[in-house]
C-alpha atoms as a PDB file:
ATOM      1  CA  UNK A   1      18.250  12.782   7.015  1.00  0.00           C
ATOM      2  CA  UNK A   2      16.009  10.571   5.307  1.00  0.00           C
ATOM      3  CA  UNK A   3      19.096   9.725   2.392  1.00  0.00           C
ATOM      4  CA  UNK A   4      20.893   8.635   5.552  1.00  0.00           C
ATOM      5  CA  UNK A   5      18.528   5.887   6.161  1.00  0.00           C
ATOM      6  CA  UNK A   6      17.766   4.829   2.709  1.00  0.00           C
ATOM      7  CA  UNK A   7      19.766   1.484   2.413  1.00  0.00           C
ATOM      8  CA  UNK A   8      18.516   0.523   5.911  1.00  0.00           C
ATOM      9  CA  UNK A   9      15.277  -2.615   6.293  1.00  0.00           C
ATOM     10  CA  UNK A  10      12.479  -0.512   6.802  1.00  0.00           C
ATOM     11  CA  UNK A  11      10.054  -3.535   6.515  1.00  0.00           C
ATOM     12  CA  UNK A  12      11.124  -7.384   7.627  1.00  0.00           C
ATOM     13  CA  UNK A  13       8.705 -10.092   6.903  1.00  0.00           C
ATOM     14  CA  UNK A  14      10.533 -13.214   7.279  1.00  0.00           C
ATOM     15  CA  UNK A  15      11.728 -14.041   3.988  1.00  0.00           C
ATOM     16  CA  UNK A  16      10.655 -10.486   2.549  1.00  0.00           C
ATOM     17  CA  UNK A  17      12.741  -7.345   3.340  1.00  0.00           C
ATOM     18  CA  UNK A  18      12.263  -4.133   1.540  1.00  0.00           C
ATOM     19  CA  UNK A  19      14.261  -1.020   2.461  1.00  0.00           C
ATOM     20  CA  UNK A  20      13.444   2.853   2.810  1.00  0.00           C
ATOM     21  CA  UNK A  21      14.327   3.733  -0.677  1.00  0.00           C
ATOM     22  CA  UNK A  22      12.958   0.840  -2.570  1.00  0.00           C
ATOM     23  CA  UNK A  23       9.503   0.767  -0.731  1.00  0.00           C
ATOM     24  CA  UNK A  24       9.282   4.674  -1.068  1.00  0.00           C
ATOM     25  CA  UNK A  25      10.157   4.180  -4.894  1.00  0.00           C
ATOM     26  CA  UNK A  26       7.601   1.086  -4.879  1.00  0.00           C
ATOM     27  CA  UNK A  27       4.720   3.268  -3.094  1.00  0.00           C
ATOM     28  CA  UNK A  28       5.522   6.164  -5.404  1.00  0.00           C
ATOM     29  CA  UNK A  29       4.707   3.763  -8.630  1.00  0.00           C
ATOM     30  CA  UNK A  30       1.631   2.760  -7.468  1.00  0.00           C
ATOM     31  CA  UNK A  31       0.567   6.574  -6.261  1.00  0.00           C
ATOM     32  CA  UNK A  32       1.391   7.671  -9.575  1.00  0.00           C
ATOM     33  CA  UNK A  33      -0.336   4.578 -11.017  1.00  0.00           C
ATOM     34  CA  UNK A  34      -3.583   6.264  -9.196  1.00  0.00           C
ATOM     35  CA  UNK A  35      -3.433   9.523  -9.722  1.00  0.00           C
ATOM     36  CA  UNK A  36      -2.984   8.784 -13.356  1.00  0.00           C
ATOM     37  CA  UNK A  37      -6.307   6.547 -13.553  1.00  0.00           C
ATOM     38  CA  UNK A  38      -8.202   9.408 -11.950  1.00  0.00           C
ATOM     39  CA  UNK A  39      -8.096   9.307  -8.150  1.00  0.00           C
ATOM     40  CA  UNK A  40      -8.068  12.030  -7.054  1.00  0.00           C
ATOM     41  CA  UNK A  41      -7.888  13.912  -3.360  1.00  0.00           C
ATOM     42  CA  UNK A  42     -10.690  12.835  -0.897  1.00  0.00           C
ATOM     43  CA  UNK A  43     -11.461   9.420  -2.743  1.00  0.00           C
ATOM     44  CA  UNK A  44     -12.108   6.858  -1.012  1.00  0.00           C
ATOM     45  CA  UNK A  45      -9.619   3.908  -2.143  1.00  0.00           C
ATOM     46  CA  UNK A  46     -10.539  -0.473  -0.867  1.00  0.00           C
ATOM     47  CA  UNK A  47      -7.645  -2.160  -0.330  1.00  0.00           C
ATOM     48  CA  UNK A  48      -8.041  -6.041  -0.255  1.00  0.00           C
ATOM     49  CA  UNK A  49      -4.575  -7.235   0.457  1.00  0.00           C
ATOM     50  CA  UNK A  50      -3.317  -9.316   2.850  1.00  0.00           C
ATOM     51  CA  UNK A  51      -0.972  -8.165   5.598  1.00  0.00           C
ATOM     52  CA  UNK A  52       2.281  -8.022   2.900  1.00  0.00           C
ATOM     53  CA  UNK A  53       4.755  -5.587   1.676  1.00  0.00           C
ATOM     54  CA  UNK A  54       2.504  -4.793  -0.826  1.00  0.00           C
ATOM     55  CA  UNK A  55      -0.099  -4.211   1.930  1.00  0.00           C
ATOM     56  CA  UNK A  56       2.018  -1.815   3.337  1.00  0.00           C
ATOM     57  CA  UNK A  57       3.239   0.181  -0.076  1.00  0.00           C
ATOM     58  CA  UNK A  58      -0.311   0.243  -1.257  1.00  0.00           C
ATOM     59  CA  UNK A  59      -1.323   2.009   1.952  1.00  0.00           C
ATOM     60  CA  UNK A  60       1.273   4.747   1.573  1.00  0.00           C
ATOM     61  CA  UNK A  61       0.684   5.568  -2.005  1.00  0.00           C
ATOM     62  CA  UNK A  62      -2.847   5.538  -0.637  1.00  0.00           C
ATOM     63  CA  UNK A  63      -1.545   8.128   1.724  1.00  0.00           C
ATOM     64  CA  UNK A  64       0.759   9.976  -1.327  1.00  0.00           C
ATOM     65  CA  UNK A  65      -2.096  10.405  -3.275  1.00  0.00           C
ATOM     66  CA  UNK A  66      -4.384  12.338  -1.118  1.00  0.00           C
ATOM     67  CA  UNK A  67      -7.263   9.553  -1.066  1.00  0.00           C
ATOM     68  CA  UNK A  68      -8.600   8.238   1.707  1.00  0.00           C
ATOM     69  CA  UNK A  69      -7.579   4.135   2.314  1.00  0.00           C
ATOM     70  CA  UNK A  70     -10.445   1.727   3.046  1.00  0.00           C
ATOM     71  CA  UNK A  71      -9.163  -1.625   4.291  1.00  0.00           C
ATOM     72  CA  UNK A  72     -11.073  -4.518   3.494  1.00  0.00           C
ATOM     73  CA  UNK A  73      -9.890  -8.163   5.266  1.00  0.00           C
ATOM     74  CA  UNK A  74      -9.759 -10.667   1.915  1.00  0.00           C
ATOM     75  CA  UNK A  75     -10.963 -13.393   4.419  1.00  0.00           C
ATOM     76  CA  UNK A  76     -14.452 -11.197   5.536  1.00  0.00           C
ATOM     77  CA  UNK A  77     -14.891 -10.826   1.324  1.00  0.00           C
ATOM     78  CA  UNK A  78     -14.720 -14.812   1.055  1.00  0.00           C
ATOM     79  CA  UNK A  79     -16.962 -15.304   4.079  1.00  0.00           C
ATOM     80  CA  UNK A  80     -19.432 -12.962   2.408  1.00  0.00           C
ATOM     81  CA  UNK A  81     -18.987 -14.150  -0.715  1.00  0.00           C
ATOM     82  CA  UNK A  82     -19.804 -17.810   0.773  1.00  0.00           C
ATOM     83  CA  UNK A  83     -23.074 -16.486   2.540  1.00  0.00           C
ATOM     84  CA  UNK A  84     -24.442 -14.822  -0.570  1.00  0.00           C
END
């Protein structure tokens, strides 16, 4: 089912479009890019992106790699950051 599908827009962001296969191959790079520094099931993982493609890839290899996704808004960090 899911080959079906594969070629089809599974994200649309304006000028950005990424489809089922390439963001499941993009999410599985970065889950294997985790796993391999060490995460490992039950960690707890920040993400500071904004709301992207990447945003959304990150989240899923998150997801693929049995740790446990944090997100952090980049704005709150620079309002912090300007407070400190």
């Amino acid at each position: 089912m899911a080959h079906e599908y594969a070629s089809n827009v599974a994200i649309d962001m304006g000028e950005e479009r990424i489809t089922y296969e390439e963001l499941n191959t993009f999410s599985n790079c970065i889950a294997n890019l985790l796993t391999s520094t060490g995460i490992v099931q039950g960690k707890i993982i920040n993400v500071i992106i904004p709301p992207s493609i990447q945003l959304i890839a990150a989240v899923l290899a998150v997801f693929k790699s049995n740790a446990i996704y944090l997100p952090i808004d980049p704005e709150f960090l620079q309002t912090a950051s300007a407070d400190i």
